[in-house]
Protein backbone atom coordinates (compact mmCIF):
# COMPACT_ATOMS: atom_id res chain seq x y z
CA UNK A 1 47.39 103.97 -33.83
CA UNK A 2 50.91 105.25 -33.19
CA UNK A 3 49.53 108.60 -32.12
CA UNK A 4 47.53 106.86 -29.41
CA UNK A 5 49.95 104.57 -28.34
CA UNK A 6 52.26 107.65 -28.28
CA UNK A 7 49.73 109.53 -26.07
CA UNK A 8 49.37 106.76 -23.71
CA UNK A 9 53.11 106.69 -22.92
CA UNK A 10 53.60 110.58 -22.30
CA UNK A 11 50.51 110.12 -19.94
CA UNK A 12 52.19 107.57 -17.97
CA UNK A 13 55.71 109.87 -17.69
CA UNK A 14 53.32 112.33 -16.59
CA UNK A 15 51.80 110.14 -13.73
CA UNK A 16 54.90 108.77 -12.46
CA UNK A 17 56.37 112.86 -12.44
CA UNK A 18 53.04 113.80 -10.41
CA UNK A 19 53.64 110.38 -7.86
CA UNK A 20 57.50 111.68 -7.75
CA UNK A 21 56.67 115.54 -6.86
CA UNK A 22 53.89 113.85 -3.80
CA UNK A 23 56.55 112.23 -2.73
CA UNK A 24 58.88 114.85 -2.19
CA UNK A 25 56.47 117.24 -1.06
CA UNK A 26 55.74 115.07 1.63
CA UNK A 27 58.95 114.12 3.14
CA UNK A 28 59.52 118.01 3.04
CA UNK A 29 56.66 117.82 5.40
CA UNK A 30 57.99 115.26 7.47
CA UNK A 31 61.18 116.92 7.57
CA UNK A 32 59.66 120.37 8.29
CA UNK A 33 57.35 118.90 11.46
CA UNK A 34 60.60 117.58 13.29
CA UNK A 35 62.47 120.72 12.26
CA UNK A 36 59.96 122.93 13.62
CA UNK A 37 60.11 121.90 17.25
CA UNK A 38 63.87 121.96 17.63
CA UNK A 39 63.98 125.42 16.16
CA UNK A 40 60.68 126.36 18.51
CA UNK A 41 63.32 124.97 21.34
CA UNK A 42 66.39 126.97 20.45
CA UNK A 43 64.90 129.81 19.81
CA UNK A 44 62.61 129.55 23.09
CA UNK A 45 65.87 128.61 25.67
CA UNK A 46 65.80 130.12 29.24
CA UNK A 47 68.64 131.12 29.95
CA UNK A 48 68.09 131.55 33.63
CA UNK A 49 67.72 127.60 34.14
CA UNK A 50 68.24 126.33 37.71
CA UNK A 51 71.84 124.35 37.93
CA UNK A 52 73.25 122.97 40.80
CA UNK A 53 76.34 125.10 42.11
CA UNK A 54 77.96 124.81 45.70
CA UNK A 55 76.50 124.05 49.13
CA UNK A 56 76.36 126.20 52.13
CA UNK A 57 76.04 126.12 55.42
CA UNK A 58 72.45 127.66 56.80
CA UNK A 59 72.56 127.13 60.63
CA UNK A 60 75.79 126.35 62.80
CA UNK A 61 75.84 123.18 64.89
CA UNK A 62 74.55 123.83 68.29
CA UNK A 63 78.36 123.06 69.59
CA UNK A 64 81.53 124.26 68.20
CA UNK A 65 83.60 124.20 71.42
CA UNK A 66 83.78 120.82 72.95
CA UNK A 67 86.01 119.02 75.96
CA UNK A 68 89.43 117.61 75.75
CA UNK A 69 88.54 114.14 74.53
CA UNK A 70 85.18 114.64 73.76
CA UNK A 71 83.65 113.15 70.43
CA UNK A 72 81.92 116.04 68.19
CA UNK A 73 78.21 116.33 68.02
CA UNK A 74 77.24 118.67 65.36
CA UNK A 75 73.69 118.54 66.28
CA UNK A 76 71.74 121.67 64.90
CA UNK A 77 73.69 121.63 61.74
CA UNK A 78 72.17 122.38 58.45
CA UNK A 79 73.66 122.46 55.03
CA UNK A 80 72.05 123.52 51.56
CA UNK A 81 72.61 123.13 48.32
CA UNK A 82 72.71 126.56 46.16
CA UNK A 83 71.72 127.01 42.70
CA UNK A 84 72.38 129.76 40.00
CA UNK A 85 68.73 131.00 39.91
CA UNK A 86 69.53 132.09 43.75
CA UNK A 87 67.17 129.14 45.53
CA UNK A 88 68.05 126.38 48.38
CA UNK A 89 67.60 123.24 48.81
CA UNK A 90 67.78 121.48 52.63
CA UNK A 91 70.68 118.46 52.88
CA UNK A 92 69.77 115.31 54.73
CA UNK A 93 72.79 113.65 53.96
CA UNK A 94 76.64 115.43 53.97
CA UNK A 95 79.39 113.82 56.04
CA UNK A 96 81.53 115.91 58.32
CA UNK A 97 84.94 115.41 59.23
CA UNK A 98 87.68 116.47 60.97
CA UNK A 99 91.79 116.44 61.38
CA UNK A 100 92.26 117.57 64.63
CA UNK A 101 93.19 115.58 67.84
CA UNK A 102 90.34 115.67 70.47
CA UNK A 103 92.94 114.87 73.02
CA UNK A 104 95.08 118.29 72.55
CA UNK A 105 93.98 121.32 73.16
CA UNK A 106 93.53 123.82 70.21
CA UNK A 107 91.20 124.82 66.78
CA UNK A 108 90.51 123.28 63.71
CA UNK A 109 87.90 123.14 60.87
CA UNK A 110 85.26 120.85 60.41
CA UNK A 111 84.79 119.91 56.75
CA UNK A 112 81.45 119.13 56.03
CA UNK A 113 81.03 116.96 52.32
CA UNK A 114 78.52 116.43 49.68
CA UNK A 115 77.65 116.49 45.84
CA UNK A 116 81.53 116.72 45.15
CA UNK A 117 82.15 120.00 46.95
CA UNK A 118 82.96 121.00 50.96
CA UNK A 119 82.60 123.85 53.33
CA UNK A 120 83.95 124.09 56.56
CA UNK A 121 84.03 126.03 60.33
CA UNK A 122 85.41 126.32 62.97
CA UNK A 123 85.62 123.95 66.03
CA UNK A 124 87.41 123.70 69.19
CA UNK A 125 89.09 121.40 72.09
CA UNK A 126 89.36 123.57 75.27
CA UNK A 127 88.80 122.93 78.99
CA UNK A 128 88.46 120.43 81.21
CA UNK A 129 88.78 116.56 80.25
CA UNK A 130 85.85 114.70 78.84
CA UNK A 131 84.58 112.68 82.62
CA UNK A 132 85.57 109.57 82.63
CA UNK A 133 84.83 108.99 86.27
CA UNK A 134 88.48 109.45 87.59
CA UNK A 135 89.92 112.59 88.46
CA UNK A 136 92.19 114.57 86.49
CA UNK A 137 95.85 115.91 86.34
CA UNK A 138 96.28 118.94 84.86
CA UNK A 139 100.32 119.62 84.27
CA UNK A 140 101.42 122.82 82.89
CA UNK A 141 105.22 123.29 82.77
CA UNK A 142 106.85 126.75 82.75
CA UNK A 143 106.86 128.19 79.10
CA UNK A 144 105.37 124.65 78.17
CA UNK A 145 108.62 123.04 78.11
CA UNK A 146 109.00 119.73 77.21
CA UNK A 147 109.77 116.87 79.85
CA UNK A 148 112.40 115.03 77.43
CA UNK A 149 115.12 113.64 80.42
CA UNK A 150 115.19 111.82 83.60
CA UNK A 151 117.74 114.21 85.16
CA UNK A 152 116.73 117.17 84.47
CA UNK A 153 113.74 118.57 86.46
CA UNK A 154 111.40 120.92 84.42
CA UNK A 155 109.18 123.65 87.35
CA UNK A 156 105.83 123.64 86.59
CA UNK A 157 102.79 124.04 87.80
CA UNK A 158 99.43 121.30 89.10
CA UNK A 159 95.87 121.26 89.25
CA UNK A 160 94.01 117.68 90.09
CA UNK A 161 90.42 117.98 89.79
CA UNK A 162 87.83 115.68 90.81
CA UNK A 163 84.35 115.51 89.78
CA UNK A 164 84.43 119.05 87.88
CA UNK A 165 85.95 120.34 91.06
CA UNK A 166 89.73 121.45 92.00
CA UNK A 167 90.56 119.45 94.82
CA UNK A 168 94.18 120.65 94.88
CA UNK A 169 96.68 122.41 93.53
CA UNK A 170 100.61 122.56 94.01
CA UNK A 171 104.27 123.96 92.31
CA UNK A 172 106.38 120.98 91.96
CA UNK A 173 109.09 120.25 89.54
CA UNK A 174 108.69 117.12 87.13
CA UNK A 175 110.80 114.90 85.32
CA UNK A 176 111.18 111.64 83.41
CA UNK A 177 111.75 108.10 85.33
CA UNK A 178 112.03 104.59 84.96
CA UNK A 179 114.76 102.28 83.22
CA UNK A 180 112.64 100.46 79.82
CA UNK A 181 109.46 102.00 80.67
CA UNK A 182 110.84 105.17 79.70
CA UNK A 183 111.44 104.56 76.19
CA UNK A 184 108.25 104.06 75.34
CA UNK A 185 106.26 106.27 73.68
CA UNK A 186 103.99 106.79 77.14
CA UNK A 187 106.19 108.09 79.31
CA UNK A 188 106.41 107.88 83.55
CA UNK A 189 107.57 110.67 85.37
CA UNK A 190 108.86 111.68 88.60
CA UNK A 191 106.86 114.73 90.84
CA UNK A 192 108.74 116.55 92.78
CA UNK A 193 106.05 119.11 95.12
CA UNK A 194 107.85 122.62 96.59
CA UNK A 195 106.03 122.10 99.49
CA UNK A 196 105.10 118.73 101.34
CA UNK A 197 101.23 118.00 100.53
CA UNK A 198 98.34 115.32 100.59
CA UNK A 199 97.23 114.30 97.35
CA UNK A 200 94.08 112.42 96.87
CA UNK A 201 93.49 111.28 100.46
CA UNK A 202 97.07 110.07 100.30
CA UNK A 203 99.94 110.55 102.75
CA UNK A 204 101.92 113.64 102.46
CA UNK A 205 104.61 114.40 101.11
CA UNK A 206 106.82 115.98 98.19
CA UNK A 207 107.57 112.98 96.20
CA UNK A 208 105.26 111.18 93.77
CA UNK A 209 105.35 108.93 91.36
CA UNK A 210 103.02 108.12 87.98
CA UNK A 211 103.56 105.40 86.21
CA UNK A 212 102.11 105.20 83.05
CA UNK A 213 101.46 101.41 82.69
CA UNK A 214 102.20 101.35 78.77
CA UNK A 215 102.56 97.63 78.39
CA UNK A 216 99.68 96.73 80.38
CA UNK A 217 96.57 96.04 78.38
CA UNK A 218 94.20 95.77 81.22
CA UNK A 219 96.00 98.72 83.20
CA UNK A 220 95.72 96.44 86.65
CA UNK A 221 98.56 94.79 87.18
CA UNK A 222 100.32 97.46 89.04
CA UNK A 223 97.23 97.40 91.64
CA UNK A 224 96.61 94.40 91.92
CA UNK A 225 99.89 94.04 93.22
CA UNK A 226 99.81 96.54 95.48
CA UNK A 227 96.37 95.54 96.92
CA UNK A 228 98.21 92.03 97.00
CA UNK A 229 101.03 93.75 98.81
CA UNK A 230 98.33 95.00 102.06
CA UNK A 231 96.46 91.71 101.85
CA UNK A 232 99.94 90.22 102.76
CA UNK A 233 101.07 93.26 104.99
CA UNK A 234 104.25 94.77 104.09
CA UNK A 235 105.62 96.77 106.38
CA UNK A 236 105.48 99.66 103.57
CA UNK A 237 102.96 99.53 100.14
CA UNK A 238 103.04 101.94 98.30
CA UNK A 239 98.97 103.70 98.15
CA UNK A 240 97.64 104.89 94.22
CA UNK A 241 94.56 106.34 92.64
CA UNK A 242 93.96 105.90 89.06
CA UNK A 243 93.84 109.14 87.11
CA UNK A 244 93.88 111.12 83.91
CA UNK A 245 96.82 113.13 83.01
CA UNK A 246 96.95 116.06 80.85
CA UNK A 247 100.19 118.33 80.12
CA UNK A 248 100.39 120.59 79.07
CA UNK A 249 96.98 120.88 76.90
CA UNK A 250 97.62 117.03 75.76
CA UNK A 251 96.08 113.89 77.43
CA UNK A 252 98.55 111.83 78.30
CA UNK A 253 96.42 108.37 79.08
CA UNK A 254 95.24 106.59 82.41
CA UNK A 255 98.24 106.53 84.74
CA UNK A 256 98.62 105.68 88.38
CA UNK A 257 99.82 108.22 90.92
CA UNK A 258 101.68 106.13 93.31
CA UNK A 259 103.60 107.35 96.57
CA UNK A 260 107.42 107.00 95.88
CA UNK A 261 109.62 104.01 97.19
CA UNK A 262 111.86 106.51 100.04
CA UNK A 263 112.93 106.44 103.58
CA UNK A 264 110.20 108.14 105.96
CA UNK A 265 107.83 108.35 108.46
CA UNK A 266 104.98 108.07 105.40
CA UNK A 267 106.88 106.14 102.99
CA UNK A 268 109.06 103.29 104.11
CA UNK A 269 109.33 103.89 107.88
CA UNK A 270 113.19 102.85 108.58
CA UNK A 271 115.64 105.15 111.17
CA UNK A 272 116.99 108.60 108.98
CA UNK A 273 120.51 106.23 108.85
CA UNK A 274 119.30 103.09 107.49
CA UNK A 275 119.37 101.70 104.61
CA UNK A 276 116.78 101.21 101.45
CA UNK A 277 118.88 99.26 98.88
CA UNK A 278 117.99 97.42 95.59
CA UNK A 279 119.75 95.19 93.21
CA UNK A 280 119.77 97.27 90.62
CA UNK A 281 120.01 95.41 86.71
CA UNK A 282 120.94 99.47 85.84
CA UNK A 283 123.32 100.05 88.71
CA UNK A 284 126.34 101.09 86.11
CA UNK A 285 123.90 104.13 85.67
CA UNK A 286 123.85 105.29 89.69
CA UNK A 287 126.14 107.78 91.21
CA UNK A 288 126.93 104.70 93.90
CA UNK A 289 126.91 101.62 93.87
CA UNK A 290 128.65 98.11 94.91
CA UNK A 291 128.83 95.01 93.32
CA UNK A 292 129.04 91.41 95.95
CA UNK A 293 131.10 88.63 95.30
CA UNK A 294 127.91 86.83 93.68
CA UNK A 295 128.11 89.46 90.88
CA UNK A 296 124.82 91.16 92.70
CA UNK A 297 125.03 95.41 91.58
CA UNK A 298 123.40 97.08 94.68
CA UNK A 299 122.34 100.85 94.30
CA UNK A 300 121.04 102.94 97.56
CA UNK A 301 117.66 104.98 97.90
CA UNK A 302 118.69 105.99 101.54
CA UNK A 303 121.26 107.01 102.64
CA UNK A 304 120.74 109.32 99.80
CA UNK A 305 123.95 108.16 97.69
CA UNK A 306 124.82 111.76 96.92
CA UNK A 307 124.20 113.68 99.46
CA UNK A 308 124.70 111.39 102.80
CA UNK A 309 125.66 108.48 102.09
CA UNK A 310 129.70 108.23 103.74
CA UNK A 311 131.97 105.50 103.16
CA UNK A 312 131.80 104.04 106.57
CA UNK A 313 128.28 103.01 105.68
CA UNK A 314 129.32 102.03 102.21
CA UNK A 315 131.64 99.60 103.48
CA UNK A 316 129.50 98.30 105.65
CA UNK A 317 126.82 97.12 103.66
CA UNK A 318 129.20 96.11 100.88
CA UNK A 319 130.78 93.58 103.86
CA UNK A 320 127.83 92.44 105.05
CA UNK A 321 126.09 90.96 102.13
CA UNK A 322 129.59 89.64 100.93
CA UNK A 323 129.54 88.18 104.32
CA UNK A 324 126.07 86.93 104.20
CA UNK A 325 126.79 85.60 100.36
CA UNK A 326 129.47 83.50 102.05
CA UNK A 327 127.92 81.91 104.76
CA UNK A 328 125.34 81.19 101.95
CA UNK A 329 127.21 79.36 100.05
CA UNK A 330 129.06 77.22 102.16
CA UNK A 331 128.31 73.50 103.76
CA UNK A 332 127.08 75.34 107.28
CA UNK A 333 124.26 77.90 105.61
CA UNK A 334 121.29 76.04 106.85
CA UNK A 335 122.98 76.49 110.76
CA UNK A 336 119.84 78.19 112.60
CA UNK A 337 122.35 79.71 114.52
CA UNK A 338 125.31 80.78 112.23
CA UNK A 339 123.62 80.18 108.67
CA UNK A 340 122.23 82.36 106.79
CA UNK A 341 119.30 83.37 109.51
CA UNK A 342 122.29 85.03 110.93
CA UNK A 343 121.93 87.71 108.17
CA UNK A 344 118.34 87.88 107.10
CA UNK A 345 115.10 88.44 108.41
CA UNK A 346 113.37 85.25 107.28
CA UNK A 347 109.91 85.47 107.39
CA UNK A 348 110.17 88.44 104.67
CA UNK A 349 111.95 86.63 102.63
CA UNK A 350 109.20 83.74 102.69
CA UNK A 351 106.89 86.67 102.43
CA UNK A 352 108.49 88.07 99.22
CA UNK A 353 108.83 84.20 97.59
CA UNK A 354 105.40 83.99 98.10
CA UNK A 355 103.73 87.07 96.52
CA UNK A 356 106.14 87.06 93.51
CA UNK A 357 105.03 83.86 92.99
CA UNK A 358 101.39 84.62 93.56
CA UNK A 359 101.81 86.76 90.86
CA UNK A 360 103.97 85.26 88.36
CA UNK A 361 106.01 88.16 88.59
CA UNK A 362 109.03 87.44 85.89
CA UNK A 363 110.74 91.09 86.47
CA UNK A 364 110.94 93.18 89.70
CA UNK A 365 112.96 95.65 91.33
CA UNK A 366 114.10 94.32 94.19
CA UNK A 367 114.74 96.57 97.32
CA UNK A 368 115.64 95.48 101.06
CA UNK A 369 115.94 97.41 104.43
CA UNK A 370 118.40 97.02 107.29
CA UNK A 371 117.67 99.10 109.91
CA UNK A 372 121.56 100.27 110.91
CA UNK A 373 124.94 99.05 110.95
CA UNK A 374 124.14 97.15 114.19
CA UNK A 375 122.40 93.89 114.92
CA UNK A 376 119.68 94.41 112.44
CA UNK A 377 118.69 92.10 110.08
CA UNK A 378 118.27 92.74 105.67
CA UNK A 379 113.96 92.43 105.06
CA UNK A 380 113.06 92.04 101.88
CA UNK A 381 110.60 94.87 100.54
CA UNK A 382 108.74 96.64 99.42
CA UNK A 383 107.70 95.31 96.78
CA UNK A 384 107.76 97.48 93.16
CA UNK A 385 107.37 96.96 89.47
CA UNK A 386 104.68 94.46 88.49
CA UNK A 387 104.88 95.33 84.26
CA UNK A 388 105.75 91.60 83.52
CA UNK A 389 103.54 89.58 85.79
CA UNK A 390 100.06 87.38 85.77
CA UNK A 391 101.04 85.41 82.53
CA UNK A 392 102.57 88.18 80.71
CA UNK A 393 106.78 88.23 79.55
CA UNK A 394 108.87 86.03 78.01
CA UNK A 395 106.17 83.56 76.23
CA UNK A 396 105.25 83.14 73.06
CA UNK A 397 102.55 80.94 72.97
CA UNK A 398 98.91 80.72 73.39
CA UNK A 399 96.88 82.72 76.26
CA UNK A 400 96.36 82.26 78.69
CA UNK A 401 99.70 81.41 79.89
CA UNK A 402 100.47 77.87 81.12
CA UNK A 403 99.67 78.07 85.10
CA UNK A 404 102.95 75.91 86.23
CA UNK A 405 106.08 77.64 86.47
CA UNK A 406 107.50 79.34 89.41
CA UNK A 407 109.27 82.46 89.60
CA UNK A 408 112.81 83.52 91.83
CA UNK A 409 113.31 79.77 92.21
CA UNK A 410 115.68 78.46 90.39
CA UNK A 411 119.41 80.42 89.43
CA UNK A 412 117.29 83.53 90.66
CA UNK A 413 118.90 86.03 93.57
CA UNK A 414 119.29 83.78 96.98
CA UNK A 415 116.55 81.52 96.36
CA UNK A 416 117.85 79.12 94.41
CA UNK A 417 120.00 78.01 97.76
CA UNK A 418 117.45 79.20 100.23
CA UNK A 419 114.74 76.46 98.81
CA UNK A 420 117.56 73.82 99.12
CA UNK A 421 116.87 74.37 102.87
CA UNK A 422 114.10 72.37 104.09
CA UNK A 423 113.75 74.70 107.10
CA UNK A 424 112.91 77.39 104.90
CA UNK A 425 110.48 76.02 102.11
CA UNK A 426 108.63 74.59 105.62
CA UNK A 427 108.36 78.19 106.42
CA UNK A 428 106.68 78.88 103.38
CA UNK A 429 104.55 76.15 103.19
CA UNK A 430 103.36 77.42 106.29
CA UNK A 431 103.03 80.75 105.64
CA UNK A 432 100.88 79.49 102.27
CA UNK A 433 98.37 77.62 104.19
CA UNK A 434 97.83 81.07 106.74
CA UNK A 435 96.88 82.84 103.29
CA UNK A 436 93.67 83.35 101.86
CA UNK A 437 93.73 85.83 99.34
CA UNK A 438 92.13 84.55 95.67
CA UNK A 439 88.72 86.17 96.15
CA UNK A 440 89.53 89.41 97.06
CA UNK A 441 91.70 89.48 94.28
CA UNK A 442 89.29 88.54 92.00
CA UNK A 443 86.66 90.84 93.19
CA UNK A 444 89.44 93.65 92.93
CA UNK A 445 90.10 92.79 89.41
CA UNK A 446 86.16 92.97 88.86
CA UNK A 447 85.79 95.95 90.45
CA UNK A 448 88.88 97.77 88.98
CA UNK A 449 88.30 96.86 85.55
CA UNK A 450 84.73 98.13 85.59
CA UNK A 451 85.77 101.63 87.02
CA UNK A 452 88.18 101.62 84.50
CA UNK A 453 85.90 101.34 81.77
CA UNK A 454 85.73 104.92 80.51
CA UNK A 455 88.94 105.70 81.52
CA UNK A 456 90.31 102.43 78.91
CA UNK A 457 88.41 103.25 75.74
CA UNK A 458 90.28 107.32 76.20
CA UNK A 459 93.55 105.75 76.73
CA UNK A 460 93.89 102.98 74.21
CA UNK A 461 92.20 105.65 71.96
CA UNK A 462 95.21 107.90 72.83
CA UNK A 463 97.94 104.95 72.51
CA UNK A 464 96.31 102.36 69.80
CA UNK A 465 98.15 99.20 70.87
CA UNK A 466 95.38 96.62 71.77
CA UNK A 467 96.48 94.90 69.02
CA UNK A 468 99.96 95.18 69.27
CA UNK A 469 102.59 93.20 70.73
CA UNK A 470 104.60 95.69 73.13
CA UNK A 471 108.41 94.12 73.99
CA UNK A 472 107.93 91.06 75.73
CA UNK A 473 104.60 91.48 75.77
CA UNK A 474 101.88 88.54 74.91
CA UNK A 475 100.10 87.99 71.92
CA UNK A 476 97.93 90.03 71.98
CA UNK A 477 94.06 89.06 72.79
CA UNK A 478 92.33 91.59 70.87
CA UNK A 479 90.38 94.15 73.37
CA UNK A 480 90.57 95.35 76.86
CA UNK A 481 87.51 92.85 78.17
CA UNK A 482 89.20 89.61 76.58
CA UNK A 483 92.78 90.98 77.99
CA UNK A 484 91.18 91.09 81.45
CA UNK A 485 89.61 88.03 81.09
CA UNK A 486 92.59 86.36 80.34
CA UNK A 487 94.41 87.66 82.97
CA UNK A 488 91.61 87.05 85.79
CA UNK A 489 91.67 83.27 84.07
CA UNK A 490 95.75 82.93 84.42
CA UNK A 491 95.61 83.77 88.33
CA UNK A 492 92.85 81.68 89.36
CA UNK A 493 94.55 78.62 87.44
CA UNK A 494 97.98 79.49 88.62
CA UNK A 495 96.67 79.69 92.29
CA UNK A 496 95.33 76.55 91.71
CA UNK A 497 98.46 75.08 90.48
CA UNK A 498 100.80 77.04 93.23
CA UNK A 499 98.67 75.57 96.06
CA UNK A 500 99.23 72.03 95.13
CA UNK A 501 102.75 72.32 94.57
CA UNK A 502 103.69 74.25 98.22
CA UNK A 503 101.21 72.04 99.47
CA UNK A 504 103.61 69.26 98.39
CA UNK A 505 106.73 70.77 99.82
């Protein structure tokens, strides 16, 4: 009995030893048949496995040299991507970029980006200006000096093209001009041609003028005036053309070329001895000069104060508006016969009330003729400098402007006593009612600003300000269509505002 039970104990250790060495063997085999592949894989690795490694470029864009101005089109390009087994893969998407300026001449690279790395090539700005449908002023100064002073003439060398074509082409010597518009970053400047010449259909001569028009946002003001000027019929307006500058391998921005204010048989058509004056804000800065008994600082454009200009005539002129200042000022001026019509031609002065007025114009330069030191009378004109006018200077509220305010009325040069006269704001009631200009005006505006398209998007690419407020600038409105807009909606409701009130004189 105890042998068997004995027996049947030792055959159950044995069972459970058996169960235990199944067991083991078969999480050996488990363990070996998920061993086995990762050892198959190690030992099986190729090392010549395709990895990503750079990207190159396969086929050059069609372009590489492009216009002054003109934005890149890399059409034809191709980029790959390279791997370490030696194969290629076509790109469809990379980004290129690019520091250079389009609007100066030179060479750069074009940096082409994707998958974290970059190639690049060449590309260049050369040639002529991108079209923009005006024509172009090409400006190279000698040894490309820079034009950094407004006395000191630089010689250089100019080529205006129009339509692709070189229309003409002249020496000249150049220099900076203008009072505030010259510290701005665009900059005017003063042509001065060796050789008398025609420029653009206008009339010749060897002084020019281009104005650079920095503060306006719709770049019209300056012609509308001037159209506004021969609508009227000055005895002298200045004649422009739009164009494109470039000097010296840099665009410069739209500018107008405009025929100098000087005595002349094409420019302001008074005897060699008479005089072109202006009251000058900047006359401390003129080689001569006189100052009235009103406080009025006069500087001379003819005689030339340098060169001719002797002190016979000086005195003269300094006398007579002294005189005429007087006479203003007392009980008497309205006398038809020894008031102030002694002194003036009157009608010009209505004339020159009227299209300041016409076109809001807050700021001007204001220049006057007299024939000789004889019986002639002072005329007002021409007329010049239009940067703070239709709604813009001096305000700081919403545009557009208000429509009713007047401008050289009140404490402003000789018309605050001249509208005391009722003689006098008849004559320009008068001369109101004989004027019928708001139409063409518009349709100038219309015209202008659609020509000007093009020629807009380059220059306020070239000087970003659209949405900045330049000096006494207005807010600004945000883009060259809504700053035109809200110019072309100031003048028609200041005419409409002007026209009641003269018609109420």
């Amino acid at each position: 009995m105890c042998i068997q039970k004995e027996n049947m104990m030792n055959n159950h250790k044995n069972k459970i030893i058996i169960e235990a060495r199944q067991i083991n063997i078969l999480l050996s085999l488990i363990l070996l048949s998920v061993s086995i592949p990762f050892f198959t894989s190690c030992n099986n690795e190729d090392p010549e496995e395709k990895i990503f490694l750079d990207i190159e470029i396969t086929k050059s864009p069609d372009r590489t040299t492009f216009l002054l101005g003109e934005t890149p089109d890399f059409t034809g390009l191709e980029i790959s991507e390279v791997y370490t087994d030696g194969t290629k893969k076509p790109i469809t998407h990379f980004n290129v970029n690019w520091t250079a300026d389009i609007l100066k001449r030179g060479t750069t690279k074009a940096t082409v980006t994707s998958r974290g790395r970059t190639v690049s090539f060449d590309i260049s700005f050369d040639g002529d200006l991108v079209d923009t449908g005006l024509p172009v002023v090409y400006i190279e100064t000698e040894e490309q000096k820079p034009i950094d002073t407004k006395t000191t003439y630089v010689q250089a060398n100019m080529m205006i093209k129009e339509g692709g074509k070189t229309v003409s082409e002249n020496s000249l010597r150049i220099r900076g001009r203008g009072n505030a518009t010259w510290t701005y970053p665009k900059k005017p400047y003063k042509l001065k041609l060796d050789n008398k010449a025609s420029i653009l259909g206008m009339k010749e001569d060897k002084d020019w003028v281009l104005l650079a028009n920095y503060c306006d946002k719709t770049l019209l003001r300056t012609g509308i005036a001037l159209k506004l000027s021969r609508l009227l019929k000055f005895p002298f307006t200045s004649e422009d053309r739009f164009v494109e500058v470039v000097l010296n391998g840099e665009y410069m921005g739209n500018y107008q070329l405009v025929e100098g204010i000087k005595q002349g048989s094409n420019r302001v058509d008074i005897p060699k001895k008479g005089y072109l004056f202006e009251k000058d804000g900047y006359y401390l800065q003129e080689i001569n000069y006189f100052v009235t008994s009103r406080g009025y600082g006069y500087s001379f454009k003819n005689p030339d104060p340098e060169d001719d200009l002797t002190t016979e005539q000086w005195e003269y002129i300094k006398n007579y508006m002294n005189e005429f200042e007087a006479v203003l000022n007392s009980s008497t001026y309205s006398n038809p016969e020894s008031g102030y019509a002694r002194f003036i031609d009157v009608p010009s002065f209505v004339k020159w009330f009227i299209f300041h007025n016409i076109l809001a114009n807050m700021d001007t330069n204001v220049y006057m003729t007299k024939d000789d030191m004889g019986n002639s009378k002072v005329k007002m004109g021409p007329v010049w400098d239009f940067e703070w006018s239709i709604g813009i200077g001096w305000y700081e509220g919403a545009r557009p402007r208000p429509a009713n305010y007047y401008v050289w009325e009140s404490n402003a040069f000789y018309y605050d006593r001249l509208l005391q006269d009722p003689q006098f704001k008849s004559k320009v009631k008068e001369m109101w009612q004989s004027i019928n200009v708001t139409n063409e005006l518009l349709n100038f505006i219309d015209a202008t600003a659609a020509m000007l398209e093009k020629s807009q998007q380059l220059n306020f690419t070239r000087w970003n300000i659209m949405n900045e407020r330049v000096s006494v600038g207005g807010i600004p409105m945000g883009s060259y269509e809504k700053e035109v807009e809200c110019d072309r909606q100031f003048f028609i409701n200041h005419m409409k505002w002007l026209n009641n009130e003269i018609e109420n004189f």
